[in-house]
C-alpha atoms as a PDB file:
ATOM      1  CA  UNK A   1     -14.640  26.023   8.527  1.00  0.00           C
ATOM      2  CA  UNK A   2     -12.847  22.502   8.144  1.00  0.00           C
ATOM      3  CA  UNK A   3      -9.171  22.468   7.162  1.00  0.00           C
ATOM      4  CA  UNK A   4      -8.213  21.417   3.976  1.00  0.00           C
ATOM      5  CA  UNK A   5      -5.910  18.353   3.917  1.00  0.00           C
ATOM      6  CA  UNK A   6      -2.771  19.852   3.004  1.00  0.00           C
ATOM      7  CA  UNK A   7      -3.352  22.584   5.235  1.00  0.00           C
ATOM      8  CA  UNK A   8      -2.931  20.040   8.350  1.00  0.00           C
ATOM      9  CA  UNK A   9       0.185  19.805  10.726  1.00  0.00           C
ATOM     10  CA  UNK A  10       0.906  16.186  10.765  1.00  0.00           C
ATOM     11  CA  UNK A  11      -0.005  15.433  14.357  1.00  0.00           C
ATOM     12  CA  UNK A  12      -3.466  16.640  12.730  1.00  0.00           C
ATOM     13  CA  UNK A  13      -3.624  14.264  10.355  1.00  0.00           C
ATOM     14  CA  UNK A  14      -2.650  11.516  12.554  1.00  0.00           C
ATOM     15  CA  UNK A  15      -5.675  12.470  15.023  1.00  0.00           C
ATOM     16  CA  UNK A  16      -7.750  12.415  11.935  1.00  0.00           C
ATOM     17  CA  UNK A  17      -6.491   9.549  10.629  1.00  0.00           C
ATOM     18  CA  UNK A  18      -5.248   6.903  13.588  1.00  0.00           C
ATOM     19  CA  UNK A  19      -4.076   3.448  13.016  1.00  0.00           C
ATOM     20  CA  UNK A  20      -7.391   1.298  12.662  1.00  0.00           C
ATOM     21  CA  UNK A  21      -7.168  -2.552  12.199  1.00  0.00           C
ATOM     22  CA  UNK A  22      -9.602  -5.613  11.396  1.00  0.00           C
ATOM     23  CA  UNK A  23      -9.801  -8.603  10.159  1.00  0.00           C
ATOM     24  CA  UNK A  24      -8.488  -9.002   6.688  1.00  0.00           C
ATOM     25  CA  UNK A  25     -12.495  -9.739   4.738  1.00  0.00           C
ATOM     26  CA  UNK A  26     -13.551 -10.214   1.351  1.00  0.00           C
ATOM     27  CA  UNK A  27     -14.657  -7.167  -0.018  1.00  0.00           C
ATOM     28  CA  UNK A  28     -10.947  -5.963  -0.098  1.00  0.00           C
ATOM     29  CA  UNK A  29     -10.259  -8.383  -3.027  1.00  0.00           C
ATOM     30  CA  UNK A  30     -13.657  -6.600  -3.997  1.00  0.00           C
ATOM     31  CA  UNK A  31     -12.235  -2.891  -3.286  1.00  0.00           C
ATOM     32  CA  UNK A  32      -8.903  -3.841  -5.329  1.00  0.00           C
ATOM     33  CA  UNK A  33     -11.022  -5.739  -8.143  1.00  0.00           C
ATOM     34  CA  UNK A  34     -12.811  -2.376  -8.915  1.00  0.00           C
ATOM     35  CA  UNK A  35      -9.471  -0.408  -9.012  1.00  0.00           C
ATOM     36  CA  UNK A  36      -7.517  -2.325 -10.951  1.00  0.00           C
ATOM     37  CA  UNK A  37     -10.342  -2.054 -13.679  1.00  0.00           C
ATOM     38  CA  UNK A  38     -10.386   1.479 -13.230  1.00  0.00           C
ATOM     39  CA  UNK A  39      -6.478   1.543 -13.451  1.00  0.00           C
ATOM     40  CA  UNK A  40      -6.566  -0.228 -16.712  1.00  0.00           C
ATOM     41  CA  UNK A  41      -9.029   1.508 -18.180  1.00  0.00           C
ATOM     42  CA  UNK A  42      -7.637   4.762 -17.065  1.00  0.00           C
ATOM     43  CA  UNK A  43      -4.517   4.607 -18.010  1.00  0.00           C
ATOM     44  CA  UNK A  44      -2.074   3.664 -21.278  1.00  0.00           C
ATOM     45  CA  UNK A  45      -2.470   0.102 -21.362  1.00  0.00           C
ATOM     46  CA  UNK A  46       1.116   0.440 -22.726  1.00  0.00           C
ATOM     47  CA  UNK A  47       2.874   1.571 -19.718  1.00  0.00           C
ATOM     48  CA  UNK A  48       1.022  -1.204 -17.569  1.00  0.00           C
ATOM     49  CA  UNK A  49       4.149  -4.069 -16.689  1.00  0.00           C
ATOM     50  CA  UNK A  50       1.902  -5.704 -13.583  1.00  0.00           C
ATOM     51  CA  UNK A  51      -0.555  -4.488 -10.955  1.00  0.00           C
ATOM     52  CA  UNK A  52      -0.798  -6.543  -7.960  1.00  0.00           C
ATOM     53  CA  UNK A  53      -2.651  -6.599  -4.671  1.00  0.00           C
ATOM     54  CA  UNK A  54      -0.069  -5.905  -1.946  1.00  0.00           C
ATOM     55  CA  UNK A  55      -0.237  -5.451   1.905  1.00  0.00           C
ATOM     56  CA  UNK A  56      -2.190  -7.214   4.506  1.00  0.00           C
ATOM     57  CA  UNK A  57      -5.508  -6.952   3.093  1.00  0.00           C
ATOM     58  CA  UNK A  58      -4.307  -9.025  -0.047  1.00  0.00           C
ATOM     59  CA  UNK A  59      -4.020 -11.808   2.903  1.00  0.00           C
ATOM     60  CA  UNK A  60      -6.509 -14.101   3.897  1.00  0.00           C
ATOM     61  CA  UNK A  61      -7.356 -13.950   7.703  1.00  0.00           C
ATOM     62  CA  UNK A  62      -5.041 -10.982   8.071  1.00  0.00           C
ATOM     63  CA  UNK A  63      -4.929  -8.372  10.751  1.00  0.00           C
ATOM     64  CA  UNK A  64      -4.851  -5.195   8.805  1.00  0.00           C
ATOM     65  CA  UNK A  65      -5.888  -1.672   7.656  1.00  0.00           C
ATOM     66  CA  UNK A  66      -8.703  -1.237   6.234  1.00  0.00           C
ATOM     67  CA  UNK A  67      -6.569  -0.059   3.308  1.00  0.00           C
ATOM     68  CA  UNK A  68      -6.294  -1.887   0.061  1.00  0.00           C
ATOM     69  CA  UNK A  69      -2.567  -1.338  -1.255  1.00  0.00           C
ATOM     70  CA  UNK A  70      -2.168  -1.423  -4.653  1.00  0.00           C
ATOM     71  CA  UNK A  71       1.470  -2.009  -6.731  1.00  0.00           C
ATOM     72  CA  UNK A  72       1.537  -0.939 -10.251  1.00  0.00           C
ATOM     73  CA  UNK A  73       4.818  -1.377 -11.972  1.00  0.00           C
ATOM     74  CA  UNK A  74       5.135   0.614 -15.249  1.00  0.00           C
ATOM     75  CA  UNK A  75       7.226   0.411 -18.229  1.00  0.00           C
ATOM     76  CA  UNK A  76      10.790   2.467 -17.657  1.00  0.00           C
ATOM     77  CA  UNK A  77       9.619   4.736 -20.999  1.00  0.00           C
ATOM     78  CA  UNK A  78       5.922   5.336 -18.702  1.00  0.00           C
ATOM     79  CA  UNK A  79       5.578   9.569 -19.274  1.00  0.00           C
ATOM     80  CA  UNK A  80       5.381   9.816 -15.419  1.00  0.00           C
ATOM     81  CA  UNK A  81       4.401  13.258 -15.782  1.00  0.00           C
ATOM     82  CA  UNK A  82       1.007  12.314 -17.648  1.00  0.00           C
ATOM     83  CA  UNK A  83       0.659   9.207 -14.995  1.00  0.00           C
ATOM     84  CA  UNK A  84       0.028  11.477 -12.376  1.00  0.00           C
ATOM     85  CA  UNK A  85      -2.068  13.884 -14.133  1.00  0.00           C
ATOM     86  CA  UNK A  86      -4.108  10.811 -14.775  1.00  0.00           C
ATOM     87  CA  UNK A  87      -4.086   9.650 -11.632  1.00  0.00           C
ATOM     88  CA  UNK A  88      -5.433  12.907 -10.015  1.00  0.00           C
ATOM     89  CA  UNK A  89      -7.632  13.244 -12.235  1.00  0.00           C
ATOM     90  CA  UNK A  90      -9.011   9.791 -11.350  1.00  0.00           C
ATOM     91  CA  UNK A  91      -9.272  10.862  -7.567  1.00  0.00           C
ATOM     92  CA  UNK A  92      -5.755  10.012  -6.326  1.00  0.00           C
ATOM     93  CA  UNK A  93      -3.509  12.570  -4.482  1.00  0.00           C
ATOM     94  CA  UNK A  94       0.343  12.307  -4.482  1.00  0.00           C
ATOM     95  CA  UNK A  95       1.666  11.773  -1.052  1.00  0.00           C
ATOM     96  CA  UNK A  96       5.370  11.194  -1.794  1.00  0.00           C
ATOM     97  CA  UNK A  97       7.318  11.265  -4.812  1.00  0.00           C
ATOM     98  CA  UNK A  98      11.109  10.011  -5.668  1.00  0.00           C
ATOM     99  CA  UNK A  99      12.774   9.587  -8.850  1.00  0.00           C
ATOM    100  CA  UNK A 100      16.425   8.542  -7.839  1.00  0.00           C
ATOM    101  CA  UNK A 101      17.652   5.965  -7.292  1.00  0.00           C
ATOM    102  CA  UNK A 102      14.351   4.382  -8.325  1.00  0.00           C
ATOM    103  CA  UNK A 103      10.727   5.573  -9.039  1.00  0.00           C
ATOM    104  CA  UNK A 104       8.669   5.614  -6.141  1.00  0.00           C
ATOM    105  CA  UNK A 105       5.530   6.877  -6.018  1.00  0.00           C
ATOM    106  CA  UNK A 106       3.079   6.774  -3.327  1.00  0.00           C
ATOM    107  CA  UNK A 107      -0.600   8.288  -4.012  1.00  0.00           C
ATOM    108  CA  UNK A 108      -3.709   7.852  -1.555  1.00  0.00           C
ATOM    109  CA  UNK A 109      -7.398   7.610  -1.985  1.00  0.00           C
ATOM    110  CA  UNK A 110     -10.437   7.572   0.257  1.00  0.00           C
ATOM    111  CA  UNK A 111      -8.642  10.209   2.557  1.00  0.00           C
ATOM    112  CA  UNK A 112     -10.955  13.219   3.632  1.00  0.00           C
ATOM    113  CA  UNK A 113     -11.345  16.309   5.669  1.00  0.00           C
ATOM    114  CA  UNK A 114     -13.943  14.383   7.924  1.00  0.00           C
ATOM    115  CA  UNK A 115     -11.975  11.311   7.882  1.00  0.00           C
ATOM    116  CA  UNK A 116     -11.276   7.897   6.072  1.00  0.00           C
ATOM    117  CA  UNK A 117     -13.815   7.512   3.680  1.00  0.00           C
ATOM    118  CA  UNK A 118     -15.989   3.865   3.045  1.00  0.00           C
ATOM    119  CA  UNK A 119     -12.836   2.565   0.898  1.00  0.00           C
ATOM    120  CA  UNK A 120      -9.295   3.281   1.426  1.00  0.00           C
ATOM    121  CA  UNK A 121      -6.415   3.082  -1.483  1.00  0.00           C
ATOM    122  CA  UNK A 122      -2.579   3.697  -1.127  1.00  0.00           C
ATOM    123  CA  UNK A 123      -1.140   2.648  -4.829  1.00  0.00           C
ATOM    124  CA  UNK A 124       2.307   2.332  -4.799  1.00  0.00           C
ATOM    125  CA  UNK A 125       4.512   3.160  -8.515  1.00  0.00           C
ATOM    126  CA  UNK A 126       7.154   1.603  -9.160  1.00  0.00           C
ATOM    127  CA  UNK A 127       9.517   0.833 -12.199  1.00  0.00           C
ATOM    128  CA  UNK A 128       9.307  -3.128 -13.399  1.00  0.00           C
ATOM    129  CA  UNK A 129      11.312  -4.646 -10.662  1.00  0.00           C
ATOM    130  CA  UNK A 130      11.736  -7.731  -7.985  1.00  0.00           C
ATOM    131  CA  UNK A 131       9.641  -5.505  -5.247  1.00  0.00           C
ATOM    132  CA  UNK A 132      10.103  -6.859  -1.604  1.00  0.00           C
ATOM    133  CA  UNK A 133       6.314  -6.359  -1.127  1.00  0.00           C
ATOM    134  CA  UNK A 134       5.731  -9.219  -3.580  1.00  0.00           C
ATOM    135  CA  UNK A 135       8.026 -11.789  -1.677  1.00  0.00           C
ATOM    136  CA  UNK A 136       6.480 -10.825   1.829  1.00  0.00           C
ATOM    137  CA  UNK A 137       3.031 -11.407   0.506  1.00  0.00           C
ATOM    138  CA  UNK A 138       3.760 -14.520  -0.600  1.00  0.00           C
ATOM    139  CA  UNK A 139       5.215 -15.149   2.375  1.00  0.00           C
ATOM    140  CA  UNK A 140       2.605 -14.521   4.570  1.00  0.00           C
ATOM    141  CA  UNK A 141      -0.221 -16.446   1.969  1.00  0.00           C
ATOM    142  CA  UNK A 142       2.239 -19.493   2.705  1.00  0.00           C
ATOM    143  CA  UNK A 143       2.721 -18.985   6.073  1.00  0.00           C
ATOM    144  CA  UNK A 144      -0.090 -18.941   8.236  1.00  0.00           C
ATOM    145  CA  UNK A 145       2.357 -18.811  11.469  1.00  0.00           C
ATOM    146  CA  UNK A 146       4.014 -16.091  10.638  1.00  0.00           C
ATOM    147  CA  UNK A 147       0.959 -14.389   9.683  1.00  0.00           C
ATOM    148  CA  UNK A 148      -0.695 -14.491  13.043  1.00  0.00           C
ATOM    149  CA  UNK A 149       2.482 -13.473  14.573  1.00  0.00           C
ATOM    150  CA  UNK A 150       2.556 -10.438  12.429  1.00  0.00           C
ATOM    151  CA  UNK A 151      -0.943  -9.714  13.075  1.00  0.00           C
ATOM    152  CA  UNK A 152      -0.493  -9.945  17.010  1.00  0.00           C
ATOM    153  CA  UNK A 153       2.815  -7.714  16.337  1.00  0.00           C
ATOM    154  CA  UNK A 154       0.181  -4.799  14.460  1.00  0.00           C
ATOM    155  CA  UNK A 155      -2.547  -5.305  17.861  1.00  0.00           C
ATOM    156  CA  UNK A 156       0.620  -4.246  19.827  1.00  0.00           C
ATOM    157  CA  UNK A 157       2.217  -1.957  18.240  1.00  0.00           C
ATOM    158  CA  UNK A 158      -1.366  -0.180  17.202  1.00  0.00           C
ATOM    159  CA  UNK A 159      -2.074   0.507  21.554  1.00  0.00           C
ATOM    160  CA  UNK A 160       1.818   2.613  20.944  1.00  0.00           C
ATOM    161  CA  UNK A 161       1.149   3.973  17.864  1.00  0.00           C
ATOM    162  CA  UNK A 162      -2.302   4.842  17.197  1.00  0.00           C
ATOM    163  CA  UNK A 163      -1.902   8.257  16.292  1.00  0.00           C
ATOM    164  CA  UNK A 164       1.423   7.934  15.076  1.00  0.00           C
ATOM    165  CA  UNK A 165       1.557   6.235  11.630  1.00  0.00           C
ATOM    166  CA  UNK A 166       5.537   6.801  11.301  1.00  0.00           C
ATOM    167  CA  UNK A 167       5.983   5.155  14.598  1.00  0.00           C
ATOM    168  CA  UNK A 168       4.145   2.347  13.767  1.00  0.00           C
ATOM    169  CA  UNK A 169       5.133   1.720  10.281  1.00  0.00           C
ATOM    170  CA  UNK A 170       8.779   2.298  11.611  1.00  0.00           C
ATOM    171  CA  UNK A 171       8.751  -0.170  14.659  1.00  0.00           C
ATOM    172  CA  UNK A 172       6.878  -3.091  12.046  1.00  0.00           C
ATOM    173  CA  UNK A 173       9.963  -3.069   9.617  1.00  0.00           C
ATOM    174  CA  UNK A 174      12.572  -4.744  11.323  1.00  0.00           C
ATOM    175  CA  UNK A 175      10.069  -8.329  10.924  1.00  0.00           C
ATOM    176  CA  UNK A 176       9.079  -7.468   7.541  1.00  0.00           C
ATOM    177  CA  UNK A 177      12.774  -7.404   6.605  1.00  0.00           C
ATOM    178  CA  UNK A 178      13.285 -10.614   8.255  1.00  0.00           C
ATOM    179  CA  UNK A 179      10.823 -12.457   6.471  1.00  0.00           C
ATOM    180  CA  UNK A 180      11.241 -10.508   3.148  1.00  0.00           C
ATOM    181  CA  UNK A 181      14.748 -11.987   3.171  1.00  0.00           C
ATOM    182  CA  UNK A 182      13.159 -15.988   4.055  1.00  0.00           C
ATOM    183  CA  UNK A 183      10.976 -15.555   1.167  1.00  0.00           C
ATOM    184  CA  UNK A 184      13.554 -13.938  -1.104  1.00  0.00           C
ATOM    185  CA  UNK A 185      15.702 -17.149  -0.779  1.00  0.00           C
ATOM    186  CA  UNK A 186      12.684 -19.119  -0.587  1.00  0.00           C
ATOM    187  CA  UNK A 187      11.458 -17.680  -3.958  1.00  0.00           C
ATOM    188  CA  UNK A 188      14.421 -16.677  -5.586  1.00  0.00           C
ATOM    189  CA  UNK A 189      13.505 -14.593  -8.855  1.00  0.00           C
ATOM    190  CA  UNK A 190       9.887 -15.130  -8.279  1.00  0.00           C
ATOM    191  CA  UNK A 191       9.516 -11.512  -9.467  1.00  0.00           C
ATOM    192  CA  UNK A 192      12.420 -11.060 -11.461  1.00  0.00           C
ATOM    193  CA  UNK A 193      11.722  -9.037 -14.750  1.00  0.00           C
END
């Protein structure tokens, strides 16, 4: 018998679920097109401040996970307790959850016992705010350089990491910071409330 999810040691999951990449295509705008409907439809319309496409599959020509990344920024008065019984209900599972300093909220979608399934979600929650993940987007939709660079950097780091997803995510951050903080001054306030 197959082990549940949450019943898996981490090095389990990360056999089960290894660092895949590809080339950024269409059908992600697609994948996130459907989502965001059902997002809207599924939950108070009130408590909606923005949703946006985030990650490398909101970039054209993009190395990146086959993952569609998802940012929905709620109102500060958002019953977060009903969000994520809505949510669940809906087919997401809560991976992580902070409150303090700021609401952060991290449920997945598309993850099985037998592996990824055809489509992929992570949907990040945040308060309304001036999110980094906006700036580097925007950044990398500007900046075709720097997106092939940060593609190449993912090929790399994906032969180190495959089968560790903390590794990887952890050895990618010092370049997102750097060119979160170009595009920050580049687009100052872009995002601001």
């Amino acid at each position: 018998m197959k082990k549940e999810l949450s019943e898996m040691t981490l090095k389990e999951l990360w056999e089960l679920f290894p660092i895949i990449l590809e080339e950024q295509s269409s059908k992600y705008k697609e994948w996130y097109a459907i989502e965001e409907r059902q997002l809207l439809k599924s939950l108070i319309y009130e408590d909606i401040k923005r949703i946006n496409h985030i990650g490398s599959s909101a970039v054209e020509g993009m190395i990146t996970k086959p993952t569609v990344d998802i940012l929905l920024e709620v109102d500060n008065n958002c019953d977060i307790t009903k969000l994520i019984e809505i949510t669940n209900v809906n087919g997401w599972i809560l991976m992580f959850s902070e409150y303090e300093p700021v609401l952060r909220l991290l449920f997945n979608k598309g993850y099985t016992s037998d592996g990824f399934a055809e489509k992929v979600y992570h949907l990040h929650v945040r308060h309304l705010g001036d999110w980094d993940e906006l700036y580097f987007r925007d950044y990398l939709l500007d900046n075709t350089d720097v997106a092939v660079q940060y593609g190449n950097l993912k090929l790399k780091l994906r032969k180190e990491f495959e089968h560790d997803r903390d590794g990887y995510t952890e050895a990618k951050t010092e370049f997102i910071k750097r060119y979160t903080e170009k595009a920050k001054l580049e687009y100052i306030g872009r995002y601001l409330p």
